[in-house]
PDB file of N, CA and C in Angstrom:
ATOM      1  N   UNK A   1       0.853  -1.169   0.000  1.00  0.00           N
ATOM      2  CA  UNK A   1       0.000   0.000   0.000  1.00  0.00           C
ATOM      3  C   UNK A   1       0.899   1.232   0.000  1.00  0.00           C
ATOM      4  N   UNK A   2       0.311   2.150  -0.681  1.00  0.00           N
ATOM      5  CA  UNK A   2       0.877   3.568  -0.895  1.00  0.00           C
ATOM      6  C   UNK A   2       0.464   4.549  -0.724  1.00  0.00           C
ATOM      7  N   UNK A   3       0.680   6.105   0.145  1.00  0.00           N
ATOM      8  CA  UNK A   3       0.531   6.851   0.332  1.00  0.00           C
ATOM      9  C   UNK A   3       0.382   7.473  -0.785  1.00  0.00           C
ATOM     10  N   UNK A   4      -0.457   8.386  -1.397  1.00  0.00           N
ATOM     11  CA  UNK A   4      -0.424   9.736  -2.181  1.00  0.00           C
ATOM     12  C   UNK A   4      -1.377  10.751  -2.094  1.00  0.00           C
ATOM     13  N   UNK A   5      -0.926  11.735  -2.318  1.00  0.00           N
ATOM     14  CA  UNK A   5      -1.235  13.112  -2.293  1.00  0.00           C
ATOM     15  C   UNK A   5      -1.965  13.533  -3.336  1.00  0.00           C
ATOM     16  N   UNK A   6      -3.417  14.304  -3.366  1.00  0.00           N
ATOM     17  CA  UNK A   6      -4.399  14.176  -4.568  1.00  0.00           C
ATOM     18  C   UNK A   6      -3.712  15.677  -4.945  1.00  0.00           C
ATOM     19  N   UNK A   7      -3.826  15.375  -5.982  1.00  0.00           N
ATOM     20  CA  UNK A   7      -3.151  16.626  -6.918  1.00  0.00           C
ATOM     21  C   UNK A   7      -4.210  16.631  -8.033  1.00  0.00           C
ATOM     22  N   UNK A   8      -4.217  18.146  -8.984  1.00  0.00           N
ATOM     23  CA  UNK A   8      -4.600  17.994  -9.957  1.00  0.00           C
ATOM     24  C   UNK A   8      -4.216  17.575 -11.482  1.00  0.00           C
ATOM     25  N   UNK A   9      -5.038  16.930 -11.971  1.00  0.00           N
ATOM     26  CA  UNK A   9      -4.808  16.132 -13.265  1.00  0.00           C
ATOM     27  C   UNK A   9      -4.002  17.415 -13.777  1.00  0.00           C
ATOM     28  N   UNK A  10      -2.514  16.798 -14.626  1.00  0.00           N
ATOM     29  CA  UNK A  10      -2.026  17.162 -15.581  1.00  0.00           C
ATOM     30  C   UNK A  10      -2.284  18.359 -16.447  1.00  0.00           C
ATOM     31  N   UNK A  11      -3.589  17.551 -17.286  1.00  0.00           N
ATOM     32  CA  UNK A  11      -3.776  18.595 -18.926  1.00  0.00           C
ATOM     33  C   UNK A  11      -5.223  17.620 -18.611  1.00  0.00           C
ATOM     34  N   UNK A  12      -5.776  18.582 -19.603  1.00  0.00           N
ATOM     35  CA  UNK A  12      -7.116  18.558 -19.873  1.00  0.00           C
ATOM     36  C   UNK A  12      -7.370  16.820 -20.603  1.00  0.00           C
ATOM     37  N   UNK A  13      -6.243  16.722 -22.073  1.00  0.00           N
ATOM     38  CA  UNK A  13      -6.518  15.358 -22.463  1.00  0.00           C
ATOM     39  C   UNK A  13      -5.994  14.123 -21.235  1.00  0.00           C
ATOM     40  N   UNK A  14      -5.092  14.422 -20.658  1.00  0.00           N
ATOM     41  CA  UNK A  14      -5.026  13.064 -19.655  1.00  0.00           C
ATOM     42  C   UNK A  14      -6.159  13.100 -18.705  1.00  0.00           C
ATOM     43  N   UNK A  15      -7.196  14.570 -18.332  1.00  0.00           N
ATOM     44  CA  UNK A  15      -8.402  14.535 -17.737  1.00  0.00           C
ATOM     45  C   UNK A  15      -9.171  13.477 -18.327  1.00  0.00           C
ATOM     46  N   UNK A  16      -9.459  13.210 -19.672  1.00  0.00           N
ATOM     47  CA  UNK A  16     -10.626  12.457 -20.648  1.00  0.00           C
ATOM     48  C   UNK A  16     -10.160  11.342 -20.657  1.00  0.00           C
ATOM     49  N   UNK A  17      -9.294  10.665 -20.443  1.00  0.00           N
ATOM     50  CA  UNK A  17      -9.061   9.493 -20.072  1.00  0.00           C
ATOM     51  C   UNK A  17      -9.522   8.861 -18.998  1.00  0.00           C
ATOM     52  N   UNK A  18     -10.216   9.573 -17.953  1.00  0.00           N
ATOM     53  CA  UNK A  18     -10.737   8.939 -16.214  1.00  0.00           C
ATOM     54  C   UNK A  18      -9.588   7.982 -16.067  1.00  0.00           C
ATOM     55  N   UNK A  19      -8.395   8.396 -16.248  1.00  0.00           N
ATOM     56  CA  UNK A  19      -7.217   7.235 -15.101  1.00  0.00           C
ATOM     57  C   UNK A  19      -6.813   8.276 -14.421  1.00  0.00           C
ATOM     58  N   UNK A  20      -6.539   7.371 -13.350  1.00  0.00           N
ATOM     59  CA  UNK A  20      -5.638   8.093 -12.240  1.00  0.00           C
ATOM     60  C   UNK A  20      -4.414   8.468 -13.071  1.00  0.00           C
ATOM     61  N   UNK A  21      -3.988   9.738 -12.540  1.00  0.00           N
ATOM     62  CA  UNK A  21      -2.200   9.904 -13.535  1.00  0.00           C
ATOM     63  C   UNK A  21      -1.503   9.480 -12.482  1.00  0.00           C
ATOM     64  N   UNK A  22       0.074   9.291 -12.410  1.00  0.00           N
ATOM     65  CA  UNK A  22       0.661   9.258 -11.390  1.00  0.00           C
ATOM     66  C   UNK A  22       1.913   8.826 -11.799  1.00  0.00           C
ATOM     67  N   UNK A  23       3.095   8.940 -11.337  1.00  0.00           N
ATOM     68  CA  UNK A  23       4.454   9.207 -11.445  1.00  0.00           C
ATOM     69  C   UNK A  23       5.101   7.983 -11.792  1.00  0.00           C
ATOM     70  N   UNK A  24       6.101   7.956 -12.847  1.00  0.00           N
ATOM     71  CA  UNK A  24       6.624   6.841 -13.001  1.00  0.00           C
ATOM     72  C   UNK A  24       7.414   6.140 -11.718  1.00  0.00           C
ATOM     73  N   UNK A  25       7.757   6.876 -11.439  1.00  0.00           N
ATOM     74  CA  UNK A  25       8.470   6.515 -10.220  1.00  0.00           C
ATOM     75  C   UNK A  25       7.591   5.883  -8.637  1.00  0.00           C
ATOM     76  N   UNK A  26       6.365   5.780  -9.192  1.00  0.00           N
ATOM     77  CA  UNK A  26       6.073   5.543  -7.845  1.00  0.00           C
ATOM     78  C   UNK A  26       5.071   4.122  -7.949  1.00  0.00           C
ATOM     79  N   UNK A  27       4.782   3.854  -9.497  1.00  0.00           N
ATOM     80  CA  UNK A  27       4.106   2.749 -10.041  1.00  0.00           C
ATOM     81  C   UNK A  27       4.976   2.473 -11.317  1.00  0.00           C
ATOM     82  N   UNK A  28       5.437   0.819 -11.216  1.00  0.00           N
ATOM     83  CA  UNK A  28       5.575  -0.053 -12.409  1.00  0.00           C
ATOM     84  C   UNK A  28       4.892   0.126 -13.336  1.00  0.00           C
ATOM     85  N   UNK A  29       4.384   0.741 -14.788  1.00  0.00           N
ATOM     86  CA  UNK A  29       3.708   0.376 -15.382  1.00  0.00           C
ATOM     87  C   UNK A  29       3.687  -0.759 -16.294  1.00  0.00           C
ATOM     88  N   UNK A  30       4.805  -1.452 -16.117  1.00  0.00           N
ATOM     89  CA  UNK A  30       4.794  -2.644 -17.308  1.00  0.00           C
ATOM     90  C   UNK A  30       4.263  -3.669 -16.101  1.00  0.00           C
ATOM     91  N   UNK A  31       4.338  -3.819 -14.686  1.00  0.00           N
ATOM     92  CA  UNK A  31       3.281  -4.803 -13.710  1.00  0.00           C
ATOM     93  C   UNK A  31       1.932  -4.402 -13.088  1.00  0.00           C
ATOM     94  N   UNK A  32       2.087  -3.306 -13.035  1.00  0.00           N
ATOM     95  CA  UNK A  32       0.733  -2.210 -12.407  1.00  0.00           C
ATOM     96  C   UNK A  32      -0.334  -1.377 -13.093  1.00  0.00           C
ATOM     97  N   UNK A  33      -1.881  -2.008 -13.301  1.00  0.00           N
ATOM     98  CA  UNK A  33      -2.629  -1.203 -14.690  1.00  0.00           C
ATOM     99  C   UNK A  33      -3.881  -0.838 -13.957  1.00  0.00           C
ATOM    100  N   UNK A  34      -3.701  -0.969 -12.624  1.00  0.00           N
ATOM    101  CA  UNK A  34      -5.104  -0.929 -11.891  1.00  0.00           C
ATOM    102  C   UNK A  34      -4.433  -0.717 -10.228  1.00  0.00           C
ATOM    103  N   UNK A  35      -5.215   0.578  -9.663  1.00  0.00           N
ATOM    104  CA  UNK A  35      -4.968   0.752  -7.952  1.00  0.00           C
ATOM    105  C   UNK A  35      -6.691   1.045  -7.630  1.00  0.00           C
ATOM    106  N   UNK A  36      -6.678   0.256  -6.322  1.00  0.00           N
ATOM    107  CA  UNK A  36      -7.816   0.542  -6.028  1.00  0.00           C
ATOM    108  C   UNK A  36      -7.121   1.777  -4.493  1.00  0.00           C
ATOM    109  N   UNK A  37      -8.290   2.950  -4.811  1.00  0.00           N
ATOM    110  CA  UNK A  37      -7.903   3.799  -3.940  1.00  0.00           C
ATOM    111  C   UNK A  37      -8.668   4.351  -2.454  1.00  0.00           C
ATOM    112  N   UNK A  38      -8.363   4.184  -1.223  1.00  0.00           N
ATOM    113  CA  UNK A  38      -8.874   4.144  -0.244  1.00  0.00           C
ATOM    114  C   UNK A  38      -8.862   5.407   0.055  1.00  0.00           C
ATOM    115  N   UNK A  39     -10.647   6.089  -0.299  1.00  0.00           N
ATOM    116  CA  UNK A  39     -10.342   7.211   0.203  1.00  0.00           C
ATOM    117  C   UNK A  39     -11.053   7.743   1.331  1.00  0.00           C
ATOM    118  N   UNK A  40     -11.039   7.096   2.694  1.00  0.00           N
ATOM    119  CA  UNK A  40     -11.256   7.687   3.752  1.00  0.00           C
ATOM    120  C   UNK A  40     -12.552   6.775   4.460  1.00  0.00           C
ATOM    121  N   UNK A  41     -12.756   5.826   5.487  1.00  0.00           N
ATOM    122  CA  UNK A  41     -13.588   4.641   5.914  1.00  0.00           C
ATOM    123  C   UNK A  41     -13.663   3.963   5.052  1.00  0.00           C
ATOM    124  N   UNK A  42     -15.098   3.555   4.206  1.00  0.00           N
ATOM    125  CA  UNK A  42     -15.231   2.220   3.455  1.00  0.00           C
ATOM    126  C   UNK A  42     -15.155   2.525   2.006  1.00  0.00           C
ATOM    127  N   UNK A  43     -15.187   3.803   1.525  1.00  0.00           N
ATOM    128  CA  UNK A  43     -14.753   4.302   0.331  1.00  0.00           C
ATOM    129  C   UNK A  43     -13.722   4.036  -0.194  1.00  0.00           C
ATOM    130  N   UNK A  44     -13.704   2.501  -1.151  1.00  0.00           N
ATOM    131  CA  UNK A  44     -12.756   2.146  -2.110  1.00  0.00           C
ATOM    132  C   UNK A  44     -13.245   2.796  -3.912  1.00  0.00           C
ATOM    133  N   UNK A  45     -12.371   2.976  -4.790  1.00  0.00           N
ATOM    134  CA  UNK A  45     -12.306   2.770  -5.680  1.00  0.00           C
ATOM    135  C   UNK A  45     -11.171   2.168  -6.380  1.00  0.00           C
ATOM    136  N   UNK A  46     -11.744   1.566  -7.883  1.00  0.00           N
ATOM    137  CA  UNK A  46     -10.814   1.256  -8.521  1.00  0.00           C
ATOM    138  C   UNK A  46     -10.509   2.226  -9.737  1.00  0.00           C
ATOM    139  N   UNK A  47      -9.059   2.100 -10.229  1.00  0.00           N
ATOM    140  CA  UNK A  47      -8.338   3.173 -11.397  1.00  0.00           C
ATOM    141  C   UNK A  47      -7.983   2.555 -12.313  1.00  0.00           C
ATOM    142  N   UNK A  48      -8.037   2.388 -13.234  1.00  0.00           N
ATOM    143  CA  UNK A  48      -6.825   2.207 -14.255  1.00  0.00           C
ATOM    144  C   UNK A  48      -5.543   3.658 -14.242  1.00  0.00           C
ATOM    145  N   UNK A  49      -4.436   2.801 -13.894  1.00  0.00           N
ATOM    146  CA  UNK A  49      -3.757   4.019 -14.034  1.00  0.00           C
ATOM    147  C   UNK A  49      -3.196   4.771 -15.338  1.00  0.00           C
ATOM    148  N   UNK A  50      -2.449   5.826 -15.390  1.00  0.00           N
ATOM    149  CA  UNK A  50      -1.485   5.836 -16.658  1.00  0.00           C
ATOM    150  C   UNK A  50      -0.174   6.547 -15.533  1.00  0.00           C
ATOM    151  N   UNK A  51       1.095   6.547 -16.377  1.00  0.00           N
ATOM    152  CA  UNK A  51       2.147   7.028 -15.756  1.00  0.00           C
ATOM    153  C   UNK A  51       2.314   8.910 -16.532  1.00  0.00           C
ATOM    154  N   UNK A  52       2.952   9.780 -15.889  1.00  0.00           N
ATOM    155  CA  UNK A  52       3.089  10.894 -16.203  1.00  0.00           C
ATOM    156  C   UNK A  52       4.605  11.659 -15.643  1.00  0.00           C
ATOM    157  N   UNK A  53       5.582  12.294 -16.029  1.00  0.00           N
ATOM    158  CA  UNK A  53       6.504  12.966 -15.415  1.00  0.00           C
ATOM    159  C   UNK A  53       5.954  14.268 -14.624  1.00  0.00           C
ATOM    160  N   UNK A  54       4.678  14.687 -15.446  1.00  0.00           N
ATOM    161  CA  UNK A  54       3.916  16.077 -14.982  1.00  0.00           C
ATOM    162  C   UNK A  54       2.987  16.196 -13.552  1.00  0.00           C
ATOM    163  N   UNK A  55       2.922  14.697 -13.406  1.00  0.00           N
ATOM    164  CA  UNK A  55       2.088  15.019 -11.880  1.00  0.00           C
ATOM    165  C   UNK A  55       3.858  14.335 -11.263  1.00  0.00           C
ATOM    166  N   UNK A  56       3.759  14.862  -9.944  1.00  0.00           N
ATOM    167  CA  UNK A  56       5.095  14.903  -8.765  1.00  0.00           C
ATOM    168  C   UNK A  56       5.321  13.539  -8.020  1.00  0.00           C
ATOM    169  N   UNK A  57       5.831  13.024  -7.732  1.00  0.00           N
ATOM    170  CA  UNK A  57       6.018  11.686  -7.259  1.00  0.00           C
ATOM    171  C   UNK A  57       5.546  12.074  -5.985  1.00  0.00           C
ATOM    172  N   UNK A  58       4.776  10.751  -5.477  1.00  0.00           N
ATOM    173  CA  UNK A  58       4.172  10.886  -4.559  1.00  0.00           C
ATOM    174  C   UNK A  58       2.888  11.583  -4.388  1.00  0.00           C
ATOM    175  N   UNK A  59       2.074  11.933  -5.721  1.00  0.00           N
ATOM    176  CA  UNK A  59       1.231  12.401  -5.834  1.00  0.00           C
ATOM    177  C   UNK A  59       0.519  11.988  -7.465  1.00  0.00           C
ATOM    178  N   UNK A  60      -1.074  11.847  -7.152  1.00  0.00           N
ATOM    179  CA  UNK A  60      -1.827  11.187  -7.586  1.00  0.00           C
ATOM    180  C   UNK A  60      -2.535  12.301  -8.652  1.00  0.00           C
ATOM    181  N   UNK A  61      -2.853  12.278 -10.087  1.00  0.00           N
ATOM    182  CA  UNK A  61      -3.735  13.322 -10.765  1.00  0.00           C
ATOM    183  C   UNK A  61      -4.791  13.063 -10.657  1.00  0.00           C
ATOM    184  N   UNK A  62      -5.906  14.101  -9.981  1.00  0.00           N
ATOM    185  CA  UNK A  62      -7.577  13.744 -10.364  1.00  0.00           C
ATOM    186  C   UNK A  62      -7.803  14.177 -11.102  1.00  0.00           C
ATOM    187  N   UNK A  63      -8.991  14.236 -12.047  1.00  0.00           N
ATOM    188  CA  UNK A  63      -9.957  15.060 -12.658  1.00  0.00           C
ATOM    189  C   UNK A  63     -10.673  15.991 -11.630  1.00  0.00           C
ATOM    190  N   UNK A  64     -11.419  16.939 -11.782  1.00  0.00           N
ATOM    191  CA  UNK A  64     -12.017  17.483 -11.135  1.00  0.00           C
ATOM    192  C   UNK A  64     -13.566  16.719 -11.173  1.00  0.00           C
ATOM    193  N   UNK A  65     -14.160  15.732 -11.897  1.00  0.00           N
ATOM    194  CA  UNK A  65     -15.135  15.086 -12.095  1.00  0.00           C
ATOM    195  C   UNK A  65     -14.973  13.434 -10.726  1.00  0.00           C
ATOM    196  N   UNK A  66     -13.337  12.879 -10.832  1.00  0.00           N
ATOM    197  CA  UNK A  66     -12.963  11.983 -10.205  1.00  0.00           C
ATOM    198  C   UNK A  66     -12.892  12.331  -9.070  1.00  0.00           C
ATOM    199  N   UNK A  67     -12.091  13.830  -8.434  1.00  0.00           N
ATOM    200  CA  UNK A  67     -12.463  14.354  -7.361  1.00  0.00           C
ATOM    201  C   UNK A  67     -13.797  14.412  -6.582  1.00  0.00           C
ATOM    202  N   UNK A  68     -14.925  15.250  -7.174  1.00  0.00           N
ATOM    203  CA  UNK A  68     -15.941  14.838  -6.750  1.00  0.00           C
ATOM    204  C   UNK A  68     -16.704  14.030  -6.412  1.00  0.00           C
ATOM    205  N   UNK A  69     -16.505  12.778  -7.692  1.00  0.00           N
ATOM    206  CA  UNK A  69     -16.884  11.373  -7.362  1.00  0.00           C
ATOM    207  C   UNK A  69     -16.273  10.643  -6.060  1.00  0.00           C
ATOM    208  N   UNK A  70     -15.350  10.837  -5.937  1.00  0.00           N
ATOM    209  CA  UNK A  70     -14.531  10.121  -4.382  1.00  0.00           C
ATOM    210  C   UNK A  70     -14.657  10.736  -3.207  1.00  0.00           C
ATOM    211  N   UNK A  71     -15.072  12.185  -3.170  1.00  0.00           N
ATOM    212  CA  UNK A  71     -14.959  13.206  -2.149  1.00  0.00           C
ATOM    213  C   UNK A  71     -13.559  13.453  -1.655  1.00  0.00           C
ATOM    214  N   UNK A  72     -12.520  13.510  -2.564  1.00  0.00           N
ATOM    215  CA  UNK A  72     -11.456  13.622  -1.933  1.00  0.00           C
ATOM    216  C   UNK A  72     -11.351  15.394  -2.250  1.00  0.00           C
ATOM    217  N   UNK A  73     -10.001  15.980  -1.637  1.00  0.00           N
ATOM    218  CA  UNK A  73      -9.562  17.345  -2.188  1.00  0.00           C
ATOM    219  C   UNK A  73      -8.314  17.578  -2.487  1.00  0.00           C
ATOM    220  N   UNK A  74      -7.790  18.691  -2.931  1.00  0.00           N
ATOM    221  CA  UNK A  74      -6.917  18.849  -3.365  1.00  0.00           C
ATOM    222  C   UNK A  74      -5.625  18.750  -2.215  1.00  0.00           C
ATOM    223  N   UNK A  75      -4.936  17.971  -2.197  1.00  0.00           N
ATOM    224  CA  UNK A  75      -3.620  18.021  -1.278  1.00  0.00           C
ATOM    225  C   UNK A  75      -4.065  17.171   0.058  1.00  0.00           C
ATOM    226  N   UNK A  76      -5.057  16.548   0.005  1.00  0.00           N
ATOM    227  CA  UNK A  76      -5.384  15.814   0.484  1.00  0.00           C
ATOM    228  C   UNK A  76      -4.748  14.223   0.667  1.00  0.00           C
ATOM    229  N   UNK A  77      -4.468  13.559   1.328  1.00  0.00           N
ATOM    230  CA  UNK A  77      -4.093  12.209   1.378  1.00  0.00           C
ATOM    231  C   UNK A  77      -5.120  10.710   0.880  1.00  0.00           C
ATOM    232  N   UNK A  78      -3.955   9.855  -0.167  1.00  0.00           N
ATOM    233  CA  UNK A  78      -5.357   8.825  -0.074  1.00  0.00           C
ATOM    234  C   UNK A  78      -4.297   7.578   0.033  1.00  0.00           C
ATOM    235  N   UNK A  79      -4.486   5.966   0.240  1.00  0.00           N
ATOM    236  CA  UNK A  79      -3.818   5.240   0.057  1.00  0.00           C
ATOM    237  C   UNK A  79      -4.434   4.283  -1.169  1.00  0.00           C
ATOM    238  N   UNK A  80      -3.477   3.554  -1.662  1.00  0.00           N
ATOM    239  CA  UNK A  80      -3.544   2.853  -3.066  1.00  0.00           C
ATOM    240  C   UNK A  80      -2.935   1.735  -2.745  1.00  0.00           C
ATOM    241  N   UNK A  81      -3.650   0.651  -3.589  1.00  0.00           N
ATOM    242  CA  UNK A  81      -3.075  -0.873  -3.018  1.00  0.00           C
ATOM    243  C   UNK A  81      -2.863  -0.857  -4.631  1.00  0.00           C
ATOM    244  N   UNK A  82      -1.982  -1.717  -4.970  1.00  0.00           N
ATOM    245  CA  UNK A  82      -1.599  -1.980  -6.523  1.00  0.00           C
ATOM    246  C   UNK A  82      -2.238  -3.334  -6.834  1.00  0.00           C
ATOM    247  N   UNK A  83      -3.268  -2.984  -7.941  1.00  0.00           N
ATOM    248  CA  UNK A  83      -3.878  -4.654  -8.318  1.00  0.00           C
ATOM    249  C   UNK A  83      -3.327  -4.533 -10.180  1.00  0.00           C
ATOM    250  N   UNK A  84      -2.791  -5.595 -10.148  1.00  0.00           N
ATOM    251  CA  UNK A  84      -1.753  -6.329 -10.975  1.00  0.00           C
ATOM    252  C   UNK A  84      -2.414  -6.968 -12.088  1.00  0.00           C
ATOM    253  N   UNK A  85      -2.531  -6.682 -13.612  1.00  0.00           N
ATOM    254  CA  UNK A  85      -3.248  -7.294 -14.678  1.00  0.00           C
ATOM    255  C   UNK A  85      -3.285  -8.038 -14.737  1.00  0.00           C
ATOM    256  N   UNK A  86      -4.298  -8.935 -14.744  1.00  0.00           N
ATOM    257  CA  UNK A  86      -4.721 -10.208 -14.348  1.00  0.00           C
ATOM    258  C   UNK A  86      -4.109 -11.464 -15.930  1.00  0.00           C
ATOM    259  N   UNK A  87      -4.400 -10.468 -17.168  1.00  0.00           N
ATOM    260  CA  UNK A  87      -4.073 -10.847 -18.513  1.00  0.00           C
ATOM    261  C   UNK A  87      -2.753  -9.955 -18.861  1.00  0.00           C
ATOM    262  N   UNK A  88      -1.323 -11.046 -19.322  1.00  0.00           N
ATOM    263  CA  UNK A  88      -0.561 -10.528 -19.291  1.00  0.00           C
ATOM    264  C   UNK A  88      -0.501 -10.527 -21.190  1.00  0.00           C
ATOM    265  N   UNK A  89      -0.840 -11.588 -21.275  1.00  0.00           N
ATOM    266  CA  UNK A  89      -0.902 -11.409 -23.203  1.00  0.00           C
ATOM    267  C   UNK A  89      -2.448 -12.089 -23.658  1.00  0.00           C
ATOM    268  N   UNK A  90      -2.548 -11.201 -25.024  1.00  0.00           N
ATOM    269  CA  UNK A  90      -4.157 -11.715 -25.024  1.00  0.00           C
ATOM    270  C   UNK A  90      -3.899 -12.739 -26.296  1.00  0.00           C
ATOM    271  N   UNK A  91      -2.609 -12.906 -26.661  1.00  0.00           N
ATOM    272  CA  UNK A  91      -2.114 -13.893 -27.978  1.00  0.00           C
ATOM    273  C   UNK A  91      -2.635 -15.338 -27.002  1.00  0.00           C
ATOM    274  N   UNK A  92      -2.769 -15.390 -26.052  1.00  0.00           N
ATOM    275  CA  UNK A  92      -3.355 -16.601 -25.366  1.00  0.00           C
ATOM    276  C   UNK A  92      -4.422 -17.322 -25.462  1.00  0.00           C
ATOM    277  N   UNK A  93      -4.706 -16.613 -26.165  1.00  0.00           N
ATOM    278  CA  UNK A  93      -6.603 -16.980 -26.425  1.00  0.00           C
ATOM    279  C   UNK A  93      -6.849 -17.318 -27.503  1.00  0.00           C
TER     280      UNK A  93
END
């Protein structure tokens, strides 16, 4: 589990995507494509993430739409558990 800091989304197009943004450095993206995010008692969600240099390590991009939906705020704290793609190649099928 991971600490981060709600920050605001990037740019407008990584807004239209609804993923969480968040720092290369703080998520694998070639093992990590999904955090579910604990934001405060029984309020889980899940993300697809993407990685970004533009949001700060240690800090998470919302939308201002994703914000609202979670009730989180800006500079606010949330924790993130990393759930791991379940399908690693789809040539499997």
């Amino acid at each position: 589990m991971v600490q981060l800091k709600v920050a605001k989304c990037p740019s407008d197009k990584l807004s239209l995507t609804n993923c969480l943004i968040v720092n290369d450095n703080d998520f694998d993206a070639s093992k990590v494509k999904y955090v579910e995010v604990i934001a405060g008692g029984s309020r889980r969600f899940i993300f697809t993430i993407k990685v970004s240099n533009l949001v700060d390590a240690g800090s998470a991009g919302f939308s201002l739409v994703q914000r609202k939906w979670t009730e989180v705020s800006l500079s606010s704290f949330i924790e993130g558990t990393y759930l791991c793609s379940l399908i690693k190649d789809s040539s499997s099928f």
